[in-house]
C-alpha atoms as a PDB file:
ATOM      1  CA  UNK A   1       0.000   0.000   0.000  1.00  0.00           C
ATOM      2  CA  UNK A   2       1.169   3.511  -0.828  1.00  0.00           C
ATOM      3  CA  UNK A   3       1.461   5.717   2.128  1.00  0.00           C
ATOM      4  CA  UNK A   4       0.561   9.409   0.836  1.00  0.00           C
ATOM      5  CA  UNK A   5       2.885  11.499   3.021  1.00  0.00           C
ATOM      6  CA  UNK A   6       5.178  14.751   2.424  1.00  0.00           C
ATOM      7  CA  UNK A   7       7.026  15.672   5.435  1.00  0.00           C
ATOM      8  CA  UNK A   8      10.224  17.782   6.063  1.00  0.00           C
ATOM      9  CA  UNK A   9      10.386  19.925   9.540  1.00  0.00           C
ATOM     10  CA  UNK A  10       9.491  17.446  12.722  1.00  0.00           C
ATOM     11  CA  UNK A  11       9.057  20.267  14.950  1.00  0.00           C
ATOM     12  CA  UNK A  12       6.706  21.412  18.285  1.00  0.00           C
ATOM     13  CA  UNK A  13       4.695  17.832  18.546  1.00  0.00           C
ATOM     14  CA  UNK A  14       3.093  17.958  21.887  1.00  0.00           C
ATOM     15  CA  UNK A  15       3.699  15.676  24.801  1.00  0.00           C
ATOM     16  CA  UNK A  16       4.224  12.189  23.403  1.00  0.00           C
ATOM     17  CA  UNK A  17       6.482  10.820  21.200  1.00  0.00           C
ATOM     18  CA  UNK A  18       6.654  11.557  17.825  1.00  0.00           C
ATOM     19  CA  UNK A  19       6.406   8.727  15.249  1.00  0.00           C
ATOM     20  CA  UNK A  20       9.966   7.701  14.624  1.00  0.00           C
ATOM     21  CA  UNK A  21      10.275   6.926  11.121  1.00  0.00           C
ATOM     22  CA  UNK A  22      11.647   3.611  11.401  1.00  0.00           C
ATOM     23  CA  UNK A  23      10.164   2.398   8.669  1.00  0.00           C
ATOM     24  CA  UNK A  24      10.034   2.674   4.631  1.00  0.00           C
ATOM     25  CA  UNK A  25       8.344   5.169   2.774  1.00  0.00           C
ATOM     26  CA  UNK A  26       8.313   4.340  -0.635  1.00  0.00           C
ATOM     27  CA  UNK A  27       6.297   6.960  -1.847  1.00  0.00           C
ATOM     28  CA  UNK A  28       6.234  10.786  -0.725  1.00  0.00           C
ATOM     29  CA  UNK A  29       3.169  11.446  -1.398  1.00  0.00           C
ATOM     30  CA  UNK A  30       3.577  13.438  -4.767  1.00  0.00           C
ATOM     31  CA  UNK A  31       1.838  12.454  -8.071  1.00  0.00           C
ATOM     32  CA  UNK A  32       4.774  11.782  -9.764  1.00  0.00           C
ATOM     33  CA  UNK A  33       5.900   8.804  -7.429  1.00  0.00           C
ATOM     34  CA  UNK A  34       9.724  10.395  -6.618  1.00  0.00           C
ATOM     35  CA  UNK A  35      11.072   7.587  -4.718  1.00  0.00           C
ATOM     36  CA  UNK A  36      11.851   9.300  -0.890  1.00  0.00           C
ATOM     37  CA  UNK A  37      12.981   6.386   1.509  1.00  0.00           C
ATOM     38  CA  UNK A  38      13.051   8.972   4.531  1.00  0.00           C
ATOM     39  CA  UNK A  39      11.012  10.986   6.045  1.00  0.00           C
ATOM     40  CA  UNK A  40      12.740  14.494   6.110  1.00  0.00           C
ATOM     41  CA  UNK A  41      12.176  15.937   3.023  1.00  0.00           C
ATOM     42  CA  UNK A  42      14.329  19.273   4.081  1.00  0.00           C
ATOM     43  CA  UNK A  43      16.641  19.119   1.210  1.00  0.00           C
ATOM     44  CA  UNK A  44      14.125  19.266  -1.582  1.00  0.00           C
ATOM     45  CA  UNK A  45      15.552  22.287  -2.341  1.00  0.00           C
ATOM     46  CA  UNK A  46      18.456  19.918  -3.834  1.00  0.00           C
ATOM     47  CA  UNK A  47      16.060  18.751  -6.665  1.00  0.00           C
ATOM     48  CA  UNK A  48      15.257  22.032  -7.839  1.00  0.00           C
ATOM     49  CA  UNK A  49      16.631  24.386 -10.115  1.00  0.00           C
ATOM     50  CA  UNK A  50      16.015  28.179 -10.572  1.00  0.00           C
ATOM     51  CA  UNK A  51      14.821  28.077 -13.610  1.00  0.00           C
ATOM     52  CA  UNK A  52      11.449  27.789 -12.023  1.00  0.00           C
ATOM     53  CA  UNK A  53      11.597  29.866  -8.572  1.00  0.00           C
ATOM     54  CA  UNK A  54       8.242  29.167  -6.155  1.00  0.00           C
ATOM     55  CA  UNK A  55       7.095  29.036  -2.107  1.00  0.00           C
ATOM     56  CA  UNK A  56       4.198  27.650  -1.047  1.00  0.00           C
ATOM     57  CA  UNK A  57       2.837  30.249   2.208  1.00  0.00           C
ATOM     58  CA  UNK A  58       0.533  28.395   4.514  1.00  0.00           C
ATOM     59  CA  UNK A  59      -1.596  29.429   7.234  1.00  0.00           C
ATOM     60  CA  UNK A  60      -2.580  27.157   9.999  1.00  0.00           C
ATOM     61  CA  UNK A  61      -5.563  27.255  12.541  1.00  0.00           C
ATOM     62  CA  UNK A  62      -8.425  29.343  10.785  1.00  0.00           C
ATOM     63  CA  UNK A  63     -10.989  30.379   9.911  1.00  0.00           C
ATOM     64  CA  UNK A  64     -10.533  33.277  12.517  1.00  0.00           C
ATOM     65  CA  UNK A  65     -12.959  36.319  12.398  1.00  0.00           C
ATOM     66  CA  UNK A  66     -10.301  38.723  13.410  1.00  0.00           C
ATOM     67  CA  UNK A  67      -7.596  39.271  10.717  1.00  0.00           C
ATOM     68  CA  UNK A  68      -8.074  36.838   8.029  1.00  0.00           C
ATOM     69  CA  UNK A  69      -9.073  39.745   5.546  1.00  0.00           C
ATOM     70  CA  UNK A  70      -6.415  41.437   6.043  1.00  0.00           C
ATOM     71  CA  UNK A  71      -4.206  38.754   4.866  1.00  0.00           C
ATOM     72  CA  UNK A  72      -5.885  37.794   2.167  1.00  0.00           C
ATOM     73  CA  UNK A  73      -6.064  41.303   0.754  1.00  0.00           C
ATOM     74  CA  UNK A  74      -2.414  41.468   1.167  1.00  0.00           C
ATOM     75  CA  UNK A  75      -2.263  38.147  -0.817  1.00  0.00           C
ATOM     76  CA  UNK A  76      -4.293  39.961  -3.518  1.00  0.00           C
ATOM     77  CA  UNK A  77      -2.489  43.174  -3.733  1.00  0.00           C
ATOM     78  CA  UNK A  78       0.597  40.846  -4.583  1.00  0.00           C
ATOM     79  CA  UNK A  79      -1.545  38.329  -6.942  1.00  0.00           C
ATOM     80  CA  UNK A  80      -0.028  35.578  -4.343  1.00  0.00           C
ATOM     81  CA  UNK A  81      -1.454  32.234  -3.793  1.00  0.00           C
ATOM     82  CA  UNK A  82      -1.496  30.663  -0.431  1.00  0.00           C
ATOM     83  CA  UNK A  83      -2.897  27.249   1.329  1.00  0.00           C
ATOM     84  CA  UNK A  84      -4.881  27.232   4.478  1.00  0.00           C
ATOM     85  CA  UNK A  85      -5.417  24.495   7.132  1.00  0.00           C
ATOM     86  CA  UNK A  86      -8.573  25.366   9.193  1.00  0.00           C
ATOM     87  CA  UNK A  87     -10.342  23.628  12.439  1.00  0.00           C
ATOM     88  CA  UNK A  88     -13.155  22.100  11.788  1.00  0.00           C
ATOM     89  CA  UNK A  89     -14.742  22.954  15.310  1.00  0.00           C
ATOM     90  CA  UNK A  90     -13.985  26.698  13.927  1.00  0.00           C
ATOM     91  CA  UNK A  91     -16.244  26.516  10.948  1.00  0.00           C
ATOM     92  CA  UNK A  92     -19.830  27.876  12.183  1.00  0.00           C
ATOM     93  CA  UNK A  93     -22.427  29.539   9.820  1.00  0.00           C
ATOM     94  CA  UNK A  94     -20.277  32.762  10.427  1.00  0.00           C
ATOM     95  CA  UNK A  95     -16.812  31.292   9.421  1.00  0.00           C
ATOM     96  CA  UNK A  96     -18.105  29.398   6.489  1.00  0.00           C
ATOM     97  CA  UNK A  97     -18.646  32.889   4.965  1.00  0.00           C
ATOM     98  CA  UNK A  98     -14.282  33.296   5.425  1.00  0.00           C
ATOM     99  CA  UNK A  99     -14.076  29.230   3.980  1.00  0.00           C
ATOM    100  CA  UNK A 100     -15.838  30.103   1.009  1.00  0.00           C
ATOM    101  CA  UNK A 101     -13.804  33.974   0.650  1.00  0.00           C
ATOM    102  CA  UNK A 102     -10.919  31.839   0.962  1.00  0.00           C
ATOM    103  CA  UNK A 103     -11.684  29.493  -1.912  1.00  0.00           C
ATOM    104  CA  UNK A 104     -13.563  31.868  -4.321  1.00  0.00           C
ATOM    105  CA  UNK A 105     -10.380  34.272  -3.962  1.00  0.00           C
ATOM    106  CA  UNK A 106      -7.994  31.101  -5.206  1.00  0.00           C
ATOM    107  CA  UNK A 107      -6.379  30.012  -2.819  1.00  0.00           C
ATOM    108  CA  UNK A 108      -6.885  26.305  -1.415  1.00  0.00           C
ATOM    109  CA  UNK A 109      -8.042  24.459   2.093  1.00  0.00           C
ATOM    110  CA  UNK A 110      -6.471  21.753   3.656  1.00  0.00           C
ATOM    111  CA  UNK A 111      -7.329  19.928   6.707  1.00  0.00           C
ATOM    112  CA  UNK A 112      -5.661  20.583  10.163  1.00  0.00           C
ATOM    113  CA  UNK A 113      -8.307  18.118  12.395  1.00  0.00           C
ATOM    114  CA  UNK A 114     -11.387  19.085  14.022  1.00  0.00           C
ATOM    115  CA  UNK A 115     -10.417  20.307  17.360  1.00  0.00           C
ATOM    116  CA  UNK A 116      -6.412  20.615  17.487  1.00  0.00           C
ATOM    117  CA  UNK A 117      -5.649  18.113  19.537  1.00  0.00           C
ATOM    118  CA  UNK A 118      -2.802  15.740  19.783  1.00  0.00           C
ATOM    119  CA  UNK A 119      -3.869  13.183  17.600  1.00  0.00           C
ATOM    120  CA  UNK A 120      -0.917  10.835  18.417  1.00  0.00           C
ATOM    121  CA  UNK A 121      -3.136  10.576  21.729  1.00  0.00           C
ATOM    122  CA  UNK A 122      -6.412   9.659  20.460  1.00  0.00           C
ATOM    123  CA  UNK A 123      -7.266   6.207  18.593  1.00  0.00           C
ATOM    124  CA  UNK A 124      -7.552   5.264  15.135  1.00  0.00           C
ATOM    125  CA  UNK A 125     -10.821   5.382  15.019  1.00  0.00           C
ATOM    126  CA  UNK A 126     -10.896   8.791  16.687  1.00  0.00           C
ATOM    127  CA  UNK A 127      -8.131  10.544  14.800  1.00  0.00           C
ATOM    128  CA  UNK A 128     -10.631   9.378  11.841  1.00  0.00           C
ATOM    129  CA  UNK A 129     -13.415  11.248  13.053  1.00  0.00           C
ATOM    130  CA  UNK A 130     -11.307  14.526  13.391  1.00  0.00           C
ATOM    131  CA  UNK A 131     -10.185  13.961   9.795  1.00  0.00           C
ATOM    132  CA  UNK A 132     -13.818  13.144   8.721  1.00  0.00           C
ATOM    133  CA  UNK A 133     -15.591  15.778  10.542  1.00  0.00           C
ATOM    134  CA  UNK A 134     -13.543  18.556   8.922  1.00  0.00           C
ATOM    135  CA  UNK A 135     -13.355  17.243   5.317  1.00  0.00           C
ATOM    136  CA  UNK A 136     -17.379  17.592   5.874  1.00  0.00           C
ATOM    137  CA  UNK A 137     -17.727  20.941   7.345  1.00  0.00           C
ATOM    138  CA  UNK A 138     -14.954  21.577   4.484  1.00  0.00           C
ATOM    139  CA  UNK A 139     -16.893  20.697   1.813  1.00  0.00           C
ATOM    140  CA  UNK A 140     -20.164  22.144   3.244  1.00  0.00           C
ATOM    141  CA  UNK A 141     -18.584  24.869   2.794  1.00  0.00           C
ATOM    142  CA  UNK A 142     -16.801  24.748  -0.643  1.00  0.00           C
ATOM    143  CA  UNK A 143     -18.979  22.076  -2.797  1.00  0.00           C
ATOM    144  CA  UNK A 144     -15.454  20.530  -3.017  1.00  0.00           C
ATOM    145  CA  UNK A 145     -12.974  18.077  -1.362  1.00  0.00           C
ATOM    146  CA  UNK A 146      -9.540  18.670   0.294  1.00  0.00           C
ATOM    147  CA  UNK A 147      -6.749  16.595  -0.317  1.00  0.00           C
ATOM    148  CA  UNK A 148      -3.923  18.117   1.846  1.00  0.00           C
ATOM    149  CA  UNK A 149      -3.786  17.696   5.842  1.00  0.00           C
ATOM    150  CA  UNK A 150      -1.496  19.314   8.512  1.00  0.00           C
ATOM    151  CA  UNK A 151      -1.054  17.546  11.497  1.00  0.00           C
ATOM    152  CA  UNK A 152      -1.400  19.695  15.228  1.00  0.00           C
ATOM    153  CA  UNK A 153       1.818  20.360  16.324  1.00  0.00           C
ATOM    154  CA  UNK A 154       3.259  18.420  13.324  1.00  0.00           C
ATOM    155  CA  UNK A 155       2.825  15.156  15.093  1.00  0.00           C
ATOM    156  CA  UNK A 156       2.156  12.000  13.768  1.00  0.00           C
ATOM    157  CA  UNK A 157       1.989   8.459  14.032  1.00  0.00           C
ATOM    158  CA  UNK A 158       1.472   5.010  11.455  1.00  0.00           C
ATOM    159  CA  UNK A 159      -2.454   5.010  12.503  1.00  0.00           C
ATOM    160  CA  UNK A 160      -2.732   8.828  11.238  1.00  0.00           C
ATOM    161  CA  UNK A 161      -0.647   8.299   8.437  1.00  0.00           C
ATOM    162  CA  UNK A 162      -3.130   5.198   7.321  1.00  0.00           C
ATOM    163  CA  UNK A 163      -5.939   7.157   8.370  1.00  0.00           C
ATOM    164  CA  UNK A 164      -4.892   9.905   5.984  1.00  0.00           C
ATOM    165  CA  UNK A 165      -4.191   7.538   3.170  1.00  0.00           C
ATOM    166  CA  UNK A 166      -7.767   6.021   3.753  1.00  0.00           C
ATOM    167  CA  UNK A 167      -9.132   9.023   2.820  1.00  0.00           C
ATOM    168  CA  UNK A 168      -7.056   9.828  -0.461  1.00  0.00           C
ATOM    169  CA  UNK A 169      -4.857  12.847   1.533  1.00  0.00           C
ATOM    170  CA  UNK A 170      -1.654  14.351   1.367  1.00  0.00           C
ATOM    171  CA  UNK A 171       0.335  14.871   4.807  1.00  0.00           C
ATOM    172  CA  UNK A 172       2.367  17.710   4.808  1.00  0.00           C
ATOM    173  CA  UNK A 173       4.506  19.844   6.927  1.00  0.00           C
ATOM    174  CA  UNK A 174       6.601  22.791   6.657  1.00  0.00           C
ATOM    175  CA  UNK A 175      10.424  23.530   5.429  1.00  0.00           C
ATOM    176  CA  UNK A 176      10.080  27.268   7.158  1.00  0.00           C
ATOM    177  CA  UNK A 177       8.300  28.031  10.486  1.00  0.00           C
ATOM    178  CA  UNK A 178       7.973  31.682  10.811  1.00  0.00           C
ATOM    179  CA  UNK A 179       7.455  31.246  14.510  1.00  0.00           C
ATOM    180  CA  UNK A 180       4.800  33.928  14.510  1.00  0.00           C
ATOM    181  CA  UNK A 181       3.304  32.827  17.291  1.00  0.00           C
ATOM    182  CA  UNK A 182       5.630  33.717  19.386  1.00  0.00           C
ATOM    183  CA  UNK A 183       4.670  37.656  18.879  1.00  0.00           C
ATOM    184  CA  UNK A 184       8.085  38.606  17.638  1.00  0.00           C
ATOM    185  CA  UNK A 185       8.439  42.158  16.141  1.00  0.00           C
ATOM    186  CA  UNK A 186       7.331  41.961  12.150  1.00  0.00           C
ATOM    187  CA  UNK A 187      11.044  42.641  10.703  1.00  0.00           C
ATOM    188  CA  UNK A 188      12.296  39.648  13.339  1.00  0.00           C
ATOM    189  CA  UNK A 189       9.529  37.401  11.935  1.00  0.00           C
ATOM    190  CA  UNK A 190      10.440  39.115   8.021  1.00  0.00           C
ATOM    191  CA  UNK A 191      14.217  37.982   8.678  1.00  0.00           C
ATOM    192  CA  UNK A 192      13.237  34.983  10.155  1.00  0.00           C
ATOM    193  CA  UNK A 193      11.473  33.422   6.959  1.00  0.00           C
ATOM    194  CA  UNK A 194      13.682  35.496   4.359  1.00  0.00           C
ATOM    195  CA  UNK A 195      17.129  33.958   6.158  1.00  0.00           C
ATOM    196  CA  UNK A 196      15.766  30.522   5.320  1.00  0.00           C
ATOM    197  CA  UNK A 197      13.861  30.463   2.356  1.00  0.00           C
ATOM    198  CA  UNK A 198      14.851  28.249  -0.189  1.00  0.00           C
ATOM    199  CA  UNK A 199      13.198  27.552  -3.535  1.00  0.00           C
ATOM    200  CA  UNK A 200      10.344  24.751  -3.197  1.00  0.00           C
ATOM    201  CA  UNK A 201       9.830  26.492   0.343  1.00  0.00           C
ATOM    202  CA  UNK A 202       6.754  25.277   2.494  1.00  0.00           C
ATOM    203  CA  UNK A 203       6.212  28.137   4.724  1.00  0.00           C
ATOM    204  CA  UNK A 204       4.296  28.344   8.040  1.00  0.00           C
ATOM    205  CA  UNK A 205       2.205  30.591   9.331  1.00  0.00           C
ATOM    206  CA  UNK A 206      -0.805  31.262  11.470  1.00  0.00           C
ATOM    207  CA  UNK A 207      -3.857  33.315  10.908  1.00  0.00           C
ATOM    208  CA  UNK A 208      -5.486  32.805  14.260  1.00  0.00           C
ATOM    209  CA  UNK A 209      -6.677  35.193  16.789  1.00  0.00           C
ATOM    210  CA  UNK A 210      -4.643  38.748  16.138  1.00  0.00           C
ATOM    211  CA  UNK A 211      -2.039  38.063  14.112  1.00  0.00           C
ATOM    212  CA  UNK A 212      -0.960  42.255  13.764  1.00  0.00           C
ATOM    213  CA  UNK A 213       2.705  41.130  12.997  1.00  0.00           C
ATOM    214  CA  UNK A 214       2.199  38.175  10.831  1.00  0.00           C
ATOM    215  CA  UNK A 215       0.161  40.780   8.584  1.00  0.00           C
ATOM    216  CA  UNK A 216       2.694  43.626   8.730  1.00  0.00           C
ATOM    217  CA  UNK A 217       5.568  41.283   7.904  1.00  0.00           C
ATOM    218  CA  UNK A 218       3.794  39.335   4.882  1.00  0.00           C
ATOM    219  CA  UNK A 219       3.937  42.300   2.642  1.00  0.00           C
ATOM    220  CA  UNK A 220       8.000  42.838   2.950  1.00  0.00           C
ATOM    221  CA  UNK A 221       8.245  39.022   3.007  1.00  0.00           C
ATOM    222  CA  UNK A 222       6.369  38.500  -0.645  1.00  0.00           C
ATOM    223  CA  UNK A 223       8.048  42.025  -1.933  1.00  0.00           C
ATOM    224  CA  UNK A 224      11.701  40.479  -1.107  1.00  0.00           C
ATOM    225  CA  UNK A 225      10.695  37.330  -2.800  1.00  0.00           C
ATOM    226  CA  UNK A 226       9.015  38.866  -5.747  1.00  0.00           C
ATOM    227  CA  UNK A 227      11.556  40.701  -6.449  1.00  0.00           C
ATOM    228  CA  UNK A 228      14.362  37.522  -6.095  1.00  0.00           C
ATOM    229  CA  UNK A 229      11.871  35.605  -8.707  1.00  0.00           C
ATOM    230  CA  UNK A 230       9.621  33.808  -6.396  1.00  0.00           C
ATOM    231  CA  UNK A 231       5.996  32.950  -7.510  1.00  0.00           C
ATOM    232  CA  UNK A 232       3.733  32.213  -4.657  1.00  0.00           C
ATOM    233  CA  UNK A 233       1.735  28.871  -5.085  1.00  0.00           C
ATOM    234  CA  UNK A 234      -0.835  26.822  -3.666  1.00  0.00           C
ATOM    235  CA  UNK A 235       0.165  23.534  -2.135  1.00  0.00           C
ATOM    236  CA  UNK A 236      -1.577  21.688  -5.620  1.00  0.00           C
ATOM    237  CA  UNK A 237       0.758  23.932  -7.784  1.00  0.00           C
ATOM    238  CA  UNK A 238       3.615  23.122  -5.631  1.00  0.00           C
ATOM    239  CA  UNK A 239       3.015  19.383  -5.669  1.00  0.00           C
ATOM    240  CA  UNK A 240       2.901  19.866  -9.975  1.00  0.00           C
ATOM    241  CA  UNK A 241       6.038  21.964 -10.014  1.00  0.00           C
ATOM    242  CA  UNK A 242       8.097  20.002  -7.878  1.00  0.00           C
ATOM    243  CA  UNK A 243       6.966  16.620 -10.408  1.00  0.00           C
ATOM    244  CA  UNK A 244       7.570  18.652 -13.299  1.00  0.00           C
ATOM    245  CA  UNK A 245      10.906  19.761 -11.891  1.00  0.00           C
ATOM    246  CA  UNK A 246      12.423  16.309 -11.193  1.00  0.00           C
ATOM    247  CA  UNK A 247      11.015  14.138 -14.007  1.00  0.00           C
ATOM    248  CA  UNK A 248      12.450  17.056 -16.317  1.00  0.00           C
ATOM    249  CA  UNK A 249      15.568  16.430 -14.230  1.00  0.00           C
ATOM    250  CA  UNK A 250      15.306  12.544 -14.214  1.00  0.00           C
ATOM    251  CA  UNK A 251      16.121  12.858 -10.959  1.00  0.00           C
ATOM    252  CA  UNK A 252      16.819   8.925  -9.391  1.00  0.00           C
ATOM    253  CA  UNK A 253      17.514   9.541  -5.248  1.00  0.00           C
ATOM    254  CA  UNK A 254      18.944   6.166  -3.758  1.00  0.00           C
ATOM    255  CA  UNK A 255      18.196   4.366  -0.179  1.00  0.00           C
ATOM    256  CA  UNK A 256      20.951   6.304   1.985  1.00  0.00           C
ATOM    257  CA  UNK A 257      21.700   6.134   5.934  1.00  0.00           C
ATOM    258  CA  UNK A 258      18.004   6.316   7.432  1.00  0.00           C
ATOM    259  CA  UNK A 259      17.630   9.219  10.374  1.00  0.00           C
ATOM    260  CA  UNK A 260      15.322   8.404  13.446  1.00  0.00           C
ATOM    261  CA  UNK A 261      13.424  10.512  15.313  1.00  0.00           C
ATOM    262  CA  UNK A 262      13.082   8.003  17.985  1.00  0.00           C
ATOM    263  CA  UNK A 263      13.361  10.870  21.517  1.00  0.00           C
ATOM    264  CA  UNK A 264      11.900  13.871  19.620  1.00  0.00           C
ATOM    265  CA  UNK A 265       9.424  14.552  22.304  1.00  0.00           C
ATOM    266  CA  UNK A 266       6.265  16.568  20.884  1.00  0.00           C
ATOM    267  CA  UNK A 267       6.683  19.978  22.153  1.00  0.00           C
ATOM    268  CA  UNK A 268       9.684  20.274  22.330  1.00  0.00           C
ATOM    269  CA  UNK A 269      11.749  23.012  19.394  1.00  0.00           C
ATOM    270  CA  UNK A 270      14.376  20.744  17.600  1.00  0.00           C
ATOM    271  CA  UNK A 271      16.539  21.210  14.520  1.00  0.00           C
ATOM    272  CA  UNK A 272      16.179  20.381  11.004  1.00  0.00           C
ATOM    273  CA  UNK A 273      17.543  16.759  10.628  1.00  0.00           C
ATOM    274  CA  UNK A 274      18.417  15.160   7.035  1.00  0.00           C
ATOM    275  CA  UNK A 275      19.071  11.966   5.728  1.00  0.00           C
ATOM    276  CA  UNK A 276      22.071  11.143   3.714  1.00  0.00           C
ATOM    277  CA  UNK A 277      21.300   9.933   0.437  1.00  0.00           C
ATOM    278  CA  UNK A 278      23.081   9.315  -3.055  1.00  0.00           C
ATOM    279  CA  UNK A 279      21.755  11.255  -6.621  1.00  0.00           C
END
């Protein structure tokens, strides 16, 4: 059985233990089957040229009444595309209004559970039900599915990974956490993403309660990037220019050394980690 998952930063899981990749992935969870045998996809940016220059933004934990319009009329003044992981539990008759905005304005939902819990805690049927329950109020409120899911906390384990493959999804993390919710100053969060962008870029944000400094650092973030050749994408558009990228390259990546995460306690900040593997 395939196992649909894209994953590259393991980082603030809550208070178990993350999964710890011990065993194979033979497929990434892209349509164009690239062959990944680990886990940490952090040095995609190895399969990509510059020909083609794109970042996918991301914004976790909507739909929030508060400042949600404000970043997507930033994304619009910039004709940038962006993904956006919402709570189920969030999206009332009110919200649905911001789902729909959302959509009709281009960009694209995924899935980040019902309620935000740690789903590494609950059971499989239960982590099921979070999935379920949000791909419904989802699509009540778009006529359409979602095929992308975020994990809380970016924590995982084998049941949620079959769970998500059960119901035809993509898992996928991040490659650059803004850290925004830590309420640093808008040119410390700018830096922040700008200092470690990379072309193929999956960058997190979050446009829950008042998020003044994610909004006043967005517009100097995409101006920088714009003006370095970046196209901002939605998470579908990354997935196709990635593919395009590495079966134009013929790229063939090799089983290397394996990295565990056996330890990496959810919760806690950790470093990137990479595998070692052969082109």
């Amino acid at each position: 059985m395939f196992i649909r998952i894209i994953t590259f930063f393991l980082l603030y899981s809550s208070t178990a233990f993350c999964s710890d990749c011990n065993f194979n992935l033979p497929y990434c969870g892209l349509s164009c089957n690239l062959d990944l045998s680990y886990r940490n996809l952090s040095n995609i940016k190895k399969l990509l040229n510059n020909d083609d220059k794109f970042v996918a933004l991301t914004f976790d934990d909507g739909p929030s009444n508060n400042r949600i319009n404000d970043i997507i009329n930033v994304l619009e003044s910039y004709e940038a595309k962006a993904t956006f992981f919402v709570l189920g539990e969030r999206i009332n008759e009110k919200t649905s209004e911001i789902v729909k905005k959302i959509h009709e304005s281009g960009h694209e939902l995924g899935n980040h559970s019902w309620s935000h819990r740690k789903l590494t805690s609950l059971s499989s049927e239960e982590q099921l039900q979070e999935l379920e329950k949000t791909n419904t109020a989802i699509k009540n409120a778009i006529k359409q599915d979602v095929k992308w899911f975020r994990p809380p906390y970016g924590c995982y384990d084998d049941n949620l990974i079959e769970n998500t493959d059960q119901l035809n999804m993509y898992s996928i993390l991040w490659t650059v956490d803004s850290l925004d919710w830590q309420g640093d100053k808008p040119e410390t969060l700018a830096e922040r993403v700008l200092s470690n962008v990379h072309n193929g870029a999956v960058i997190l944000f979050h446009d829950h309660n008042n998020r003044s400094n994610t909004i006043e650092a967005l517009p100097h973030i995409i101006k920088i990037l714009k003006k370095s050749g970046y196209k901002f994408v939605t998470l579908s558009e990354w997935e196709k220019r990635v593919c395009n990228t590495v079966k134009a390259r013929s790229v063939t990546i090799k089983e290397g050394k394996k990295v565990r995460f056996e330890g990496m306690l959810c919760g806690q900040k950790t470093k990137s980690l990479t595998a070692e593997h052969s082109y």
